[in-house]
Protein backbone atom coordinates (compact mmCIF):
# COMPACT_ATOMS: atom_id res chain seq x y z
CA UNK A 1 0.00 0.00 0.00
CA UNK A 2 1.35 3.61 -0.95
CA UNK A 3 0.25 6.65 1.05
CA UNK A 4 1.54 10.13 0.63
CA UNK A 5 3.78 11.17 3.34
CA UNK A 6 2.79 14.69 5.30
CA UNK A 7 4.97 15.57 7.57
CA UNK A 8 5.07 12.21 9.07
CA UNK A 9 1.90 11.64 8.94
CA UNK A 10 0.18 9.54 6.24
CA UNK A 11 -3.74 9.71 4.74
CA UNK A 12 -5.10 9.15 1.35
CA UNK A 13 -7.69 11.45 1.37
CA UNK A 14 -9.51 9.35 -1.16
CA UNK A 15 -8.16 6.46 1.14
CA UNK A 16 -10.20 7.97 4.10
CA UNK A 17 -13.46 8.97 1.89
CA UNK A 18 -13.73 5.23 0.92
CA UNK A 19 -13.26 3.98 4.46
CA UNK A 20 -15.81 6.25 5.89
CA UNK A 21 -18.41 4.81 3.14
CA UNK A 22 -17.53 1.33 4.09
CA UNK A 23 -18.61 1.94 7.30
CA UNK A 24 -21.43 4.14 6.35
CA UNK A 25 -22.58 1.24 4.35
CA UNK A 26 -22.46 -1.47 6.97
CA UNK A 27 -24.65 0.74 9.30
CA UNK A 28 -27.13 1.06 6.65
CA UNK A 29 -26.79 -2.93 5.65
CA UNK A 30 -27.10 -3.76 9.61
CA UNK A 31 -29.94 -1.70 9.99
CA UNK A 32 -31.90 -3.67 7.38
CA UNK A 33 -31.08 -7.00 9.31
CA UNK A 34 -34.36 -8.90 10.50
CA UNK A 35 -34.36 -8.06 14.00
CA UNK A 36 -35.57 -11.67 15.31
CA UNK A 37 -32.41 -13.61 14.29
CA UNK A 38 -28.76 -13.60 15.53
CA UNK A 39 -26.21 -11.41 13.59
CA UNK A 40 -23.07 -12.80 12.54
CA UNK A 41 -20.03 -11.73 10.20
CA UNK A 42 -20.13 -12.90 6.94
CA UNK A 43 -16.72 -14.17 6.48
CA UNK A 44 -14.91 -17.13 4.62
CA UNK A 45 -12.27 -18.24 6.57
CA UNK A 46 -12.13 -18.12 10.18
CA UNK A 47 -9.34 -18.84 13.47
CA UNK A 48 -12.16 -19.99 15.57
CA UNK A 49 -12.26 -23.90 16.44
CA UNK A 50 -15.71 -24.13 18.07
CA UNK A 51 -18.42 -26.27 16.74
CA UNK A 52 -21.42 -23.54 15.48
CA UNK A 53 -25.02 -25.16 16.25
CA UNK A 54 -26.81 -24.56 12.30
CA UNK A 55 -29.38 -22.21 12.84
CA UNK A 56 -31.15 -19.11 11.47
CA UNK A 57 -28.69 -16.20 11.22
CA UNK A 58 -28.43 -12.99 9.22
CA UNK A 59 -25.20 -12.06 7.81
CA UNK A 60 -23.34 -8.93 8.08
CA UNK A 61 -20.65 -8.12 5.19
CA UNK A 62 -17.99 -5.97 7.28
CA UNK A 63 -14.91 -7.27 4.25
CA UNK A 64 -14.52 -3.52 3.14
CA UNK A 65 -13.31 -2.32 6.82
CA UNK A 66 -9.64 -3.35 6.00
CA UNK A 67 -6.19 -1.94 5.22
CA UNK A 68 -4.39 0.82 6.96
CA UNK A 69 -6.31 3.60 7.00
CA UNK A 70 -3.51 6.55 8.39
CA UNK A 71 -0.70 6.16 9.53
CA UNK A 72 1.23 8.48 11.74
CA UNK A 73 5.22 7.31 11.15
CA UNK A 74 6.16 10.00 14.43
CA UNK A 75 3.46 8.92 16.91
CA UNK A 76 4.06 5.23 15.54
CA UNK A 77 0.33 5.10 15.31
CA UNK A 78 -2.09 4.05 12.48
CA UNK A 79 -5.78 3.88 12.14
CA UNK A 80 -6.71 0.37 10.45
CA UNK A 81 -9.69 -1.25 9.59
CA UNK A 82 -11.36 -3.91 12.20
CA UNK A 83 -11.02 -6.93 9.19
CA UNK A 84 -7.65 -6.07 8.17
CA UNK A 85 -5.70 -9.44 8.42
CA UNK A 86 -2.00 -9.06 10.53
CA UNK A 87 -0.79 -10.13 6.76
CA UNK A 88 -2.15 -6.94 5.44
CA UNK A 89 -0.71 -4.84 8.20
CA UNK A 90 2.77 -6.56 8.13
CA UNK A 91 2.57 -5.77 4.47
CA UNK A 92 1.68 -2.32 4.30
CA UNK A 93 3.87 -1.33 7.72
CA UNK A 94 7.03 -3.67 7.69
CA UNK A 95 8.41 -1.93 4.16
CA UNK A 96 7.48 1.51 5.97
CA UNK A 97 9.97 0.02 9.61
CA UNK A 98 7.26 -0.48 11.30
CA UNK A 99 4.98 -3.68 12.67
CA UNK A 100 2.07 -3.81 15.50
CA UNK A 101 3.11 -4.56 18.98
CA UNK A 102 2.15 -8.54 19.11
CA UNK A 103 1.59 -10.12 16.08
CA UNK A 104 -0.17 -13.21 16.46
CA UNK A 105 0.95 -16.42 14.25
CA UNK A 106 -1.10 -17.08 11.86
CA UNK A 107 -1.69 -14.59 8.87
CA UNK A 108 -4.99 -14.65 8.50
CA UNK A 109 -6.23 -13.17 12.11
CA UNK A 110 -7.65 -10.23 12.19
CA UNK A 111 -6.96 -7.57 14.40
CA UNK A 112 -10.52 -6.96 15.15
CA UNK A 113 -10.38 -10.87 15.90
CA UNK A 114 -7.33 -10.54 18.09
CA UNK A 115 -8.62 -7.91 20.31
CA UNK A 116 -12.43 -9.03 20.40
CA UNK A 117 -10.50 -12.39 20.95
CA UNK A 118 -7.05 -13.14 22.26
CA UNK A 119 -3.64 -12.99 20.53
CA UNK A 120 -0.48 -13.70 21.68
CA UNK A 121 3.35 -13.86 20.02
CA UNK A 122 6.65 -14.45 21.45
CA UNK A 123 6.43 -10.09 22.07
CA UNK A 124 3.99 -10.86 24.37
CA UNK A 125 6.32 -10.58 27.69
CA UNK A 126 7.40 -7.10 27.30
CA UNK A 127 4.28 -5.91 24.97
CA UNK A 128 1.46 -7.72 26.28
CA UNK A 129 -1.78 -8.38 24.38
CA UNK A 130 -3.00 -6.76 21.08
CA UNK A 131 -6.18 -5.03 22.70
CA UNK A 132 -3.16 -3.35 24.90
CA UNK A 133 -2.03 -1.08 21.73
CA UNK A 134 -5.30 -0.04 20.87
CA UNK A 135 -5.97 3.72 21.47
CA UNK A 136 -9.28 3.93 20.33
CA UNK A 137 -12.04 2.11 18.04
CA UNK A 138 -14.97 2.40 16.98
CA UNK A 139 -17.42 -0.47 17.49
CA UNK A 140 -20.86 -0.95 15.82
CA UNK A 141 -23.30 -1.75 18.86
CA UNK A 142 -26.39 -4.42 18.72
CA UNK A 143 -28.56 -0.93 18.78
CA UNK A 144 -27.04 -0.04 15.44
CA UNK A 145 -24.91 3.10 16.93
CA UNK A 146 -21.38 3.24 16.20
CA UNK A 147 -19.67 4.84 19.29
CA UNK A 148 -16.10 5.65 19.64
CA UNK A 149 -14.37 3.93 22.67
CA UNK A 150 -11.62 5.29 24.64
CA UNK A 151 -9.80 4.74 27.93
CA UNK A 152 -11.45 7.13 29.20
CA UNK A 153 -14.85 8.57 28.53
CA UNK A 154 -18.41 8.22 27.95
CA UNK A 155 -17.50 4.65 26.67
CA UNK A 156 -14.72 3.40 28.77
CA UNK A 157 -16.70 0.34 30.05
CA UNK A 158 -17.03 -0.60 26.45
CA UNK A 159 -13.40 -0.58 25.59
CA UNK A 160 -12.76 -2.40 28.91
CA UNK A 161 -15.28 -5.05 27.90
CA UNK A 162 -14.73 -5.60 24.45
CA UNK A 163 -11.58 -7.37 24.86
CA UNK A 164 -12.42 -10.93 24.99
CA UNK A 165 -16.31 -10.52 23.91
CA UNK A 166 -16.03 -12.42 20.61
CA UNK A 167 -18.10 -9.96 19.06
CA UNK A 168 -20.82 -10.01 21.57
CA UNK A 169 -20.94 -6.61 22.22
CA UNK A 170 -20.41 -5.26 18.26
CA UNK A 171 -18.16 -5.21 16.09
CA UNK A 172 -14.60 -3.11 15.70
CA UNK A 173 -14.90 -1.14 12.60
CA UNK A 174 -11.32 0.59 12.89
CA UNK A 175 -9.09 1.00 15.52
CA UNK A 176 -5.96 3.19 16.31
CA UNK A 177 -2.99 1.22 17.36
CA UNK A 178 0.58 1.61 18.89
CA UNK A 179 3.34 0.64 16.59
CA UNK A 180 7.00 -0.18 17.52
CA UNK A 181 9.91 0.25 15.15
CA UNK A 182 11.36 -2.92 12.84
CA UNK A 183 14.46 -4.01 12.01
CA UNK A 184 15.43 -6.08 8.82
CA UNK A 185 16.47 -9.19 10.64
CA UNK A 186 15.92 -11.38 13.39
CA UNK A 187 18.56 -12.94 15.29
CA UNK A 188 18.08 -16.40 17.51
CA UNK A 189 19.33 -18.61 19.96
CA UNK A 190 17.71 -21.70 20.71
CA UNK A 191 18.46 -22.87 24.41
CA UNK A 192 17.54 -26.43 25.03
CA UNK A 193 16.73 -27.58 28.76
CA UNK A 194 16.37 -30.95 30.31
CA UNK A 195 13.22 -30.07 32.88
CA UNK A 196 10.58 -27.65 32.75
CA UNK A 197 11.17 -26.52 35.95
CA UNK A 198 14.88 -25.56 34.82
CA UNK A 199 12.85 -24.13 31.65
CA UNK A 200 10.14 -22.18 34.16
CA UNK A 201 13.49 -20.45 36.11
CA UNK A 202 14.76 -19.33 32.53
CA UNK A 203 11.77 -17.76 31.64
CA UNK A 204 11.10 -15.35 34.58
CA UNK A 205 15.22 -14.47 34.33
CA UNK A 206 13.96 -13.22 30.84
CA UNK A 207 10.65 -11.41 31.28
CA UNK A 208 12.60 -9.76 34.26
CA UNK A 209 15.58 -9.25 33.18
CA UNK A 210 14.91 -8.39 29.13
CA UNK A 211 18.35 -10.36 28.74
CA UNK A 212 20.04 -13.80 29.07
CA UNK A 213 23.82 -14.55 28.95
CA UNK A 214 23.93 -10.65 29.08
CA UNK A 215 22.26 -10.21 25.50
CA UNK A 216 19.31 -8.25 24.62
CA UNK A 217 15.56 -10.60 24.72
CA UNK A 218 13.26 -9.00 22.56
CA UNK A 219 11.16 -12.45 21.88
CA UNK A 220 10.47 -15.14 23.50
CA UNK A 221 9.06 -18.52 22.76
CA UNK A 222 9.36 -22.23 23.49
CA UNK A 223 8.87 -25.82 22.78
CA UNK A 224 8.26 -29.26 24.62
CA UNK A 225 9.04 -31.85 22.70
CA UNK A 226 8.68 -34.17 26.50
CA UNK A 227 9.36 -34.24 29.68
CA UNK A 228 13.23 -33.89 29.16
CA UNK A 229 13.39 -31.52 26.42
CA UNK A 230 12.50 -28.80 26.03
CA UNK A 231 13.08 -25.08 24.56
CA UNK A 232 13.42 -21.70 24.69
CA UNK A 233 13.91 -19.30 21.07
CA UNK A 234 15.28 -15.94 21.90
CA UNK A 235 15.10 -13.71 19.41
CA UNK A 236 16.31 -9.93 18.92
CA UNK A 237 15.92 -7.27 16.21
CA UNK A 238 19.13 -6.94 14.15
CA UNK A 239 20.62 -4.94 11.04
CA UNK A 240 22.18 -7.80 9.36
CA UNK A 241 22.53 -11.58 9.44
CA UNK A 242 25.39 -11.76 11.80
CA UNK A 243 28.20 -14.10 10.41
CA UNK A 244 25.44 -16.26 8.39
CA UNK A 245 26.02 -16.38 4.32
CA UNK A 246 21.89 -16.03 4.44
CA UNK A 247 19.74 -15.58 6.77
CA UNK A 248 17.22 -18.97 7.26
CA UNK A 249 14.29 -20.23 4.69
CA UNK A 250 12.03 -21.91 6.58
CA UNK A 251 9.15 -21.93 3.93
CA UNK A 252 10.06 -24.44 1.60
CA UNK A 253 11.37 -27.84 2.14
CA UNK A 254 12.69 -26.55 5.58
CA UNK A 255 10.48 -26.38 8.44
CA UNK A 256 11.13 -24.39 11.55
CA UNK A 257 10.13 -25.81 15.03
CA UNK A 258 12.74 -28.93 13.96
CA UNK A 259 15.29 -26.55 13.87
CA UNK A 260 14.89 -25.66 17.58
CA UNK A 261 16.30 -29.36 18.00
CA UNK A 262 19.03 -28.91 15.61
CA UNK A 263 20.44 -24.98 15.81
CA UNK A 264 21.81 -23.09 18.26
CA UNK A 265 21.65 -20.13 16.37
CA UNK A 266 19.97 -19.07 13.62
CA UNK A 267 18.95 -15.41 11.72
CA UNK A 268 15.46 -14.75 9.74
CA UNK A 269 14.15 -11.51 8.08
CA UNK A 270 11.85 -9.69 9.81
CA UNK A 271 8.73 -10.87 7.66
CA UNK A 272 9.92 -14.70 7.92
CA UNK A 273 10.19 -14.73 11.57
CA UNK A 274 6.83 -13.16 12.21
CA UNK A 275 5.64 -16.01 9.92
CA UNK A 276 7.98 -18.74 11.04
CA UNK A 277 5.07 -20.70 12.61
CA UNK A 278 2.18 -19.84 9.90
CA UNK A 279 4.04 -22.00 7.25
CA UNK A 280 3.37 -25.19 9.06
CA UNK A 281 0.78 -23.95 11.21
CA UNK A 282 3.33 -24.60 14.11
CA UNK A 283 3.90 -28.34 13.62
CA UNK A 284 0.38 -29.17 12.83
CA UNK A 285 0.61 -29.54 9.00
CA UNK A 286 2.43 -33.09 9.63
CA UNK A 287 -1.24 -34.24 10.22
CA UNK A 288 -2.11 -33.87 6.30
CA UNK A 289 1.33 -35.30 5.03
CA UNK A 290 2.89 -31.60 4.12
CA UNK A 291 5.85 -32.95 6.39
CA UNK A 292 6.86 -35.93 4.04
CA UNK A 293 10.13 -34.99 1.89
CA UNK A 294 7.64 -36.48 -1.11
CA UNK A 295 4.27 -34.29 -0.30
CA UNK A 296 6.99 -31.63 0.83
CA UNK A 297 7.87 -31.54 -2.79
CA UNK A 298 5.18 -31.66 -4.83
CA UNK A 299 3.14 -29.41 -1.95
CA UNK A 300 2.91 -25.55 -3.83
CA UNK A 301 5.02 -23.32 -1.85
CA UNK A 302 2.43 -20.44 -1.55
CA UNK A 303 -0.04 -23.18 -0.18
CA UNK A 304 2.19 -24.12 3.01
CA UNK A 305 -0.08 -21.53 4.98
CA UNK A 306 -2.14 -21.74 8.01
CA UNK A 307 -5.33 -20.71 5.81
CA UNK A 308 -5.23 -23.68 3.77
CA UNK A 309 -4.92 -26.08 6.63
CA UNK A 310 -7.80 -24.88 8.14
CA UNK A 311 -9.74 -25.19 4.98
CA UNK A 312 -9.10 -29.05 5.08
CA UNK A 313 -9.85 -28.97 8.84
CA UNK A 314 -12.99 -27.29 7.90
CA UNK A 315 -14.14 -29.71 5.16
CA UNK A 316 -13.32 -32.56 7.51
CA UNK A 317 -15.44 -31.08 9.99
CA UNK A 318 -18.61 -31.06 7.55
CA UNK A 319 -17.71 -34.23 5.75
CA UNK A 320 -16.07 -36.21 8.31
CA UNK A 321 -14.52 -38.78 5.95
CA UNK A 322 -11.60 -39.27 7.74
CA UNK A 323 -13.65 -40.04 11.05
CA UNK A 324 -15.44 -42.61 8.77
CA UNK A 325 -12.16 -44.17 7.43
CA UNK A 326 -11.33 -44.98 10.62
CA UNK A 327 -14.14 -45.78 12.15
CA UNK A 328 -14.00 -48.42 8.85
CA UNK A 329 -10.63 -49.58 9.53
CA UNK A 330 -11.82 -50.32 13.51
CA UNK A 331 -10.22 -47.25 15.38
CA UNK A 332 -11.58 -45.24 18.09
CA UNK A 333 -12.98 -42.41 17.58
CA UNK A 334 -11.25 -39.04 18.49
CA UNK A 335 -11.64 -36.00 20.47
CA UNK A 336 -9.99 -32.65 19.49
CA UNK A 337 -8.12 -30.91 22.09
CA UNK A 338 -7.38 -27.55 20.31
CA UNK A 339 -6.93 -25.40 23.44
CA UNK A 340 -4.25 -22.10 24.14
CA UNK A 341 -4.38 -21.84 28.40
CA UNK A 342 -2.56 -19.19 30.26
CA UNK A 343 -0.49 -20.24 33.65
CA UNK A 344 0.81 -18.15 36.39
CA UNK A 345 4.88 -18.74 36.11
CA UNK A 346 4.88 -20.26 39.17
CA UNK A 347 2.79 -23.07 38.28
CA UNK A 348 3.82 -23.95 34.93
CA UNK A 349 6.12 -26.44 36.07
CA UNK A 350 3.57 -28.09 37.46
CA UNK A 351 0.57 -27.47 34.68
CA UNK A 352 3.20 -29.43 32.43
CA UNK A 353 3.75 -32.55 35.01
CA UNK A 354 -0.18 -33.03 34.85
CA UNK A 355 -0.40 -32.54 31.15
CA UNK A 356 2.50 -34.75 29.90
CA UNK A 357 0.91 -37.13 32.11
CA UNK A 358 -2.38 -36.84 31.23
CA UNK A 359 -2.76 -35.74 27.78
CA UNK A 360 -0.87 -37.43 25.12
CA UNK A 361 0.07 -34.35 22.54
CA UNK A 362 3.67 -33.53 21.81
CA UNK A 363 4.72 -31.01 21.47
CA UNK A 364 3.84 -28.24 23.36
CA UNK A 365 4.12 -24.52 22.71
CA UNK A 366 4.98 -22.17 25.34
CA UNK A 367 4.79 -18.63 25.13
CA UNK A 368 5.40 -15.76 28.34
CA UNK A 369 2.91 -13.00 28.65
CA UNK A 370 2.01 -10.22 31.54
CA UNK A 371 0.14 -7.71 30.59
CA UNK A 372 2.01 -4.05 29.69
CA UNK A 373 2.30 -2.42 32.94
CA UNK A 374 2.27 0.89 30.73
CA UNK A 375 -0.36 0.18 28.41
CA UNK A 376 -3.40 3.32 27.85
CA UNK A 377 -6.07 0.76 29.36
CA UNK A 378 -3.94 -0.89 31.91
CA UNK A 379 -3.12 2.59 33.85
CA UNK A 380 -4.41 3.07 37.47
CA UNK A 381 -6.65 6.25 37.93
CA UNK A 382 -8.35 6.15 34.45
CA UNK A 383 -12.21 5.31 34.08
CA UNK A 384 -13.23 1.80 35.41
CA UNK A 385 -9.27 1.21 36.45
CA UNK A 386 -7.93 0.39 40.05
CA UNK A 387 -5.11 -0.92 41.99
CA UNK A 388 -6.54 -4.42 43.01
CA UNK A 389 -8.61 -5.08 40.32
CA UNK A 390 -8.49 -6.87 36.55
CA UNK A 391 -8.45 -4.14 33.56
CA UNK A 392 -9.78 -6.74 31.41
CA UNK A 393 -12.70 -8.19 32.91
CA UNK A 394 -13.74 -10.42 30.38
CA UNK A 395 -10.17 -12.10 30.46
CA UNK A 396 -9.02 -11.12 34.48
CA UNK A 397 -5.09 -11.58 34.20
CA UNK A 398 -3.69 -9.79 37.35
CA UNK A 399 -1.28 -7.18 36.24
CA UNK A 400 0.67 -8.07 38.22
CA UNK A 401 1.12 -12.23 37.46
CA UNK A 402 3.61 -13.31 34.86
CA UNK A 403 1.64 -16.13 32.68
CA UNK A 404 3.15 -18.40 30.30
CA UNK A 405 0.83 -19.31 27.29
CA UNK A 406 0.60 -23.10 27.22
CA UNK A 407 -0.63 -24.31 23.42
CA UNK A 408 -1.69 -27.78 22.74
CA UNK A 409 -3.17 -28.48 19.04
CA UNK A 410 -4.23 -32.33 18.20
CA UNK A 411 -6.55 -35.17 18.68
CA UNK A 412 -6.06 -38.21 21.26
CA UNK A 413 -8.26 -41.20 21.45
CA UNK A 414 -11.61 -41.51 23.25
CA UNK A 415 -11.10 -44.58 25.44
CA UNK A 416 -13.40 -46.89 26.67
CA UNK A 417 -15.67 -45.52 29.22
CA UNK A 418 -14.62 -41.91 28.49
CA UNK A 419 -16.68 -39.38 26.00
CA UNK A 420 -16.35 -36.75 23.88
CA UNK A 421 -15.04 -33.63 26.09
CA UNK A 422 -13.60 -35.66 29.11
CA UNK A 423 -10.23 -34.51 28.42
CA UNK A 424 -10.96 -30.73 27.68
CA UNK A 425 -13.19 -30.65 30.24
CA UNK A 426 -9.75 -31.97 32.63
CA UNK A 427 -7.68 -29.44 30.98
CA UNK A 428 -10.13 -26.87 32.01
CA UNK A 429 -10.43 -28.20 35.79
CA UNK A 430 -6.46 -28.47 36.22
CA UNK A 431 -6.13 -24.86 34.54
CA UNK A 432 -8.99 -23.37 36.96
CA UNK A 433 -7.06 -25.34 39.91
CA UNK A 434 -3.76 -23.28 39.10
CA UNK A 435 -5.00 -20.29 38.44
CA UNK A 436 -5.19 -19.94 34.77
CA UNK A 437 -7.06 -19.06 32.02
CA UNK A 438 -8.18 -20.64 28.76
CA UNK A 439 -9.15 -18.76 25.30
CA UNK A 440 -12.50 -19.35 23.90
CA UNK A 441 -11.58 -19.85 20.22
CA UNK A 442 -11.94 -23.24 20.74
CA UNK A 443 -14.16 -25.69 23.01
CA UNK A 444 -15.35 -24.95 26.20
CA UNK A 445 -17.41 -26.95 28.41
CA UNK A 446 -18.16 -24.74 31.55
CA UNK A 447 -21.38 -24.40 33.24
CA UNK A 448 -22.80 -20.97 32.73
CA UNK A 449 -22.19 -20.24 36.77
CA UNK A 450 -18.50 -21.34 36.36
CA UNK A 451 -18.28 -19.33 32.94
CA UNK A 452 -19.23 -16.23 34.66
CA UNK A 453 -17.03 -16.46 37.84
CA UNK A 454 -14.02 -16.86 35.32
CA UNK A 455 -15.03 -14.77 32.69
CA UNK A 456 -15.92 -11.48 34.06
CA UNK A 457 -19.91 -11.93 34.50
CA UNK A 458 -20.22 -9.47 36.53
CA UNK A 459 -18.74 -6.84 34.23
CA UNK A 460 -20.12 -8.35 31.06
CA UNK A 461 -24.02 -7.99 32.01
CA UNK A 462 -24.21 -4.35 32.53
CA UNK A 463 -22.43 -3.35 29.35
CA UNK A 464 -24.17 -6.09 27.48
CA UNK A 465 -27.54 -3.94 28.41
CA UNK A 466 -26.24 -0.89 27.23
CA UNK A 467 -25.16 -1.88 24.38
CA UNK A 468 -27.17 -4.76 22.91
CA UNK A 469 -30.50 -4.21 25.02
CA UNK A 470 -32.43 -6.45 22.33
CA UNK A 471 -29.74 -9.14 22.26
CA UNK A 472 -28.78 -8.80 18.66
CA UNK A 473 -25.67 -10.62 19.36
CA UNK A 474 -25.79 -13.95 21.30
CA UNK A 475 -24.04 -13.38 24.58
CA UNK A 476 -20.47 -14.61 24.98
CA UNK A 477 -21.63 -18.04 26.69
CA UNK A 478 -23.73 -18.80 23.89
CA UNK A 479 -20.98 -18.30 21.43
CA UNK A 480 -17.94 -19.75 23.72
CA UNK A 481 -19.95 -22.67 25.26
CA UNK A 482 -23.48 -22.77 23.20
CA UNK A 483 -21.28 -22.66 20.06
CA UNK A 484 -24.18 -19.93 18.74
């Protein structure tokens, strides 16, 4: 994308005009929504793993709310629309030295997704979460009024909410987000340990510290391949490849999270390394073949994305014919465990003992996260802010807590005597027991008591009432749990 530079700061006037229709014609094209069905997005791919109950629905087109609107190169701010994918940003902004604070893994996200939702990347310990860079938006309400949303203000208790609502309370039309500055390169070091517990220690020297061995952190991420091995990937911006011929291809016949196993160090440009784990969709593509040196071959390049694998996921899920091949060939049949959980530090040692116990998926993705102790929302004094409690209700970190993102992505076999949602539903007990969290892009089996004792009920219901008084939008149990 090509803006005309002002004095640092960027707007296609024309640019604007045409983003200002967009949402001028979504108002008008939700207003003439029956009012006695539930409103969802019309979109064609999606992040979201939950099983949607068939229903009647109206669809909302919101596709034309997407690119960078303005962007402000000496506030390192821009003004983007609410369906622009982190591909699209990290196109338009990484040529210009710039990228959004977190950028989750996969391309396709959006970052209306990721802050109505939850994203996370291996920024996450020093930057937080993406709704923590977002100065302002403007959200289209169930009572058809777009309202601006600020820190502070006649909305604060929307922008408070609105993380973690899964579009239960509207819908982000644009948003103004913090930006940090890029560098071309990425330099790593993967450090292998032989215990979690050894691996937990490392981790709080680093979201601490901001260094190990006396060098710079400015990512972290990790791996468990089992109970004796296990990583962390270090990462730090850099101006050149440092020593290497090349820096690293990892989207080809290469694939990344085996390196962890087999480098020490290792160097990626910027856009590769904020992809690194889109290419494979972490380590999940092995489960369609794209792993074999064979299907590796023959496998299109620009196909070995996160997009595509979800496509077959998706026409599995409606066709099940791989379910009925094996339920042909005699095998049991198979629950997913798709599930990202955030621990407290201090008990991830332990989380990990249960779960490599327990659950038989390896590996394991680990990622550190505490929320940004300066972030706009996150301040003390400002509206709906204090000293002892959450500033995002809906999802009640503690600033004060360092988490570590636990991610576990597969199947495992439903035993004899068990059903369908006995392990999630023990993932969820042992992450309540040890004071964590789970994300709701996926399953979730909580009673709607439980739900609202971890989720912020209390919060939720009065700014649900305000701003969707006739329910236009199924409440965030319904569309976490209910799968509405």
């Amino acid at each position: 994308m090509t803006l005309p530079q002002v004095a640092g700061h960027e707007a296609s006037t024309e640019r604007v005009r045409a983003h200002e229709r967009a949402i001028a014609d979504v108002v008008e094209a939700y207003a003439a929504l029956p009012s006695d069905a539930p409103v969802r997005l019309a979109k064609r791919t999606s992040n979201l793993f939950r099983r949607r109950e068939e229903g009647p629905a109206t669809r909302l087109d919101v596709s034309a709310l997407h690119g960078v609107v303005e962007l402000d190169e000496d506030a390192a701010t821009a003004r983007v629309g609410g369906m622009t994918t982190y591909e699209e940003l990290v196109d338009a902004l990484l040529p210009r030295g710039f990228v959004p604070l977190v950028v989750p893994q996969l391309r396709t996200i959006t970052i209306g997704g990721a802050v109505t939702g939850l994203g996370i990347e291996a920024a996450s310990f020093r930057n937080g979460l993406p709704h923590e860079s977002v100065l302002e938006m403007r959200i289209l309400t169930g009572t058809g009024e777009v309202v601006t949303a600020r820190p502070t203000g006649e909305h604060a208790d929307l922008f408070r909410a609105f993380p973690n609502s899964y579009g239960s309370l509207g819908y982000a039309l644009d948003l103004v987000i913090e930006l940090e500055r890029a560098r071309p390169y990425v330099a790593l070091r993967h450090v292998r340990f032989d215990s979690v517990a050894d691996l937990s220690t490392a981790i709080g020297h680093v979201m601490d510290e901001g260094t190990w061995e006396r060098e710079r952190v400015d990512f972290v991420d990790g791996v468990v391949f089992g109970e004796r091995e296990a990583y962390l990937s270090l990462g730090r911006w850099t101006d050149d490849v440092e020593g290497q011929p090349r820096p690293s291809d990892y989207t080809g016949a290469r694939i990344f999270y085996r390196s962890l196993q087999e480098r020490r160090h290792d160097v990626l440009t910027a856009h590769d390394y904020l992809w690194r784990w889109d290419t494979d969709w972490f380590w999940c593509s092995r489960a369609f073949g794209a792993q074999h040196p064979v299907v590796r071959r023959l496998w299109p390049r620009r196909l070995l994305r996160s997009d595509v694998y979800w496509k077959i996921v998706a026409f599995e899920n409606r066709h099940g014919v791989m379910s009925t091949l094996d339920a042909w060939r005699g095998r049991p049949p198979r629950e997913r465990v798709v599930q990202d959980v955030e621990i407290p530090l201090g008990n991830l040692a332990a989380f990990m003992t249960w779960f490599l116990r327990e659950v038989p998926i390896r590996p394991v993705w680990l990622c550190p996260i505490r929320l940004r102790p300066n972030a706009v929302g996150s301040r003390d004094g400002l509206d709906g802010a204090t000293t002892d409690g959450p500033p995002w209700p809906l999802y009640p970190m503690r600033r004060d807590e360092r988490y570590v993102n636990v991610g576990f992505w597969s199947t495992v076999a439903i035993e004899d005597g068990r059903v369908d949602g006995d392990v999630n539903r023990a993932v969820e007990d042992e992450v309540t027991r040890l004071g964590g969290h789970k994300s709701l892009y996926s399953d979730a089996y909580y009673d709607a008591e439980t739900f609202d004792s971890l989720y912020g009920g209390a919060a939720y219901a009065p700014v649900k009432r305000r701003y969707d008084p006739d329910g236009r939008f199924p409440t965030l149990y319904e569309k976490a749990v209910k799968a509405r």
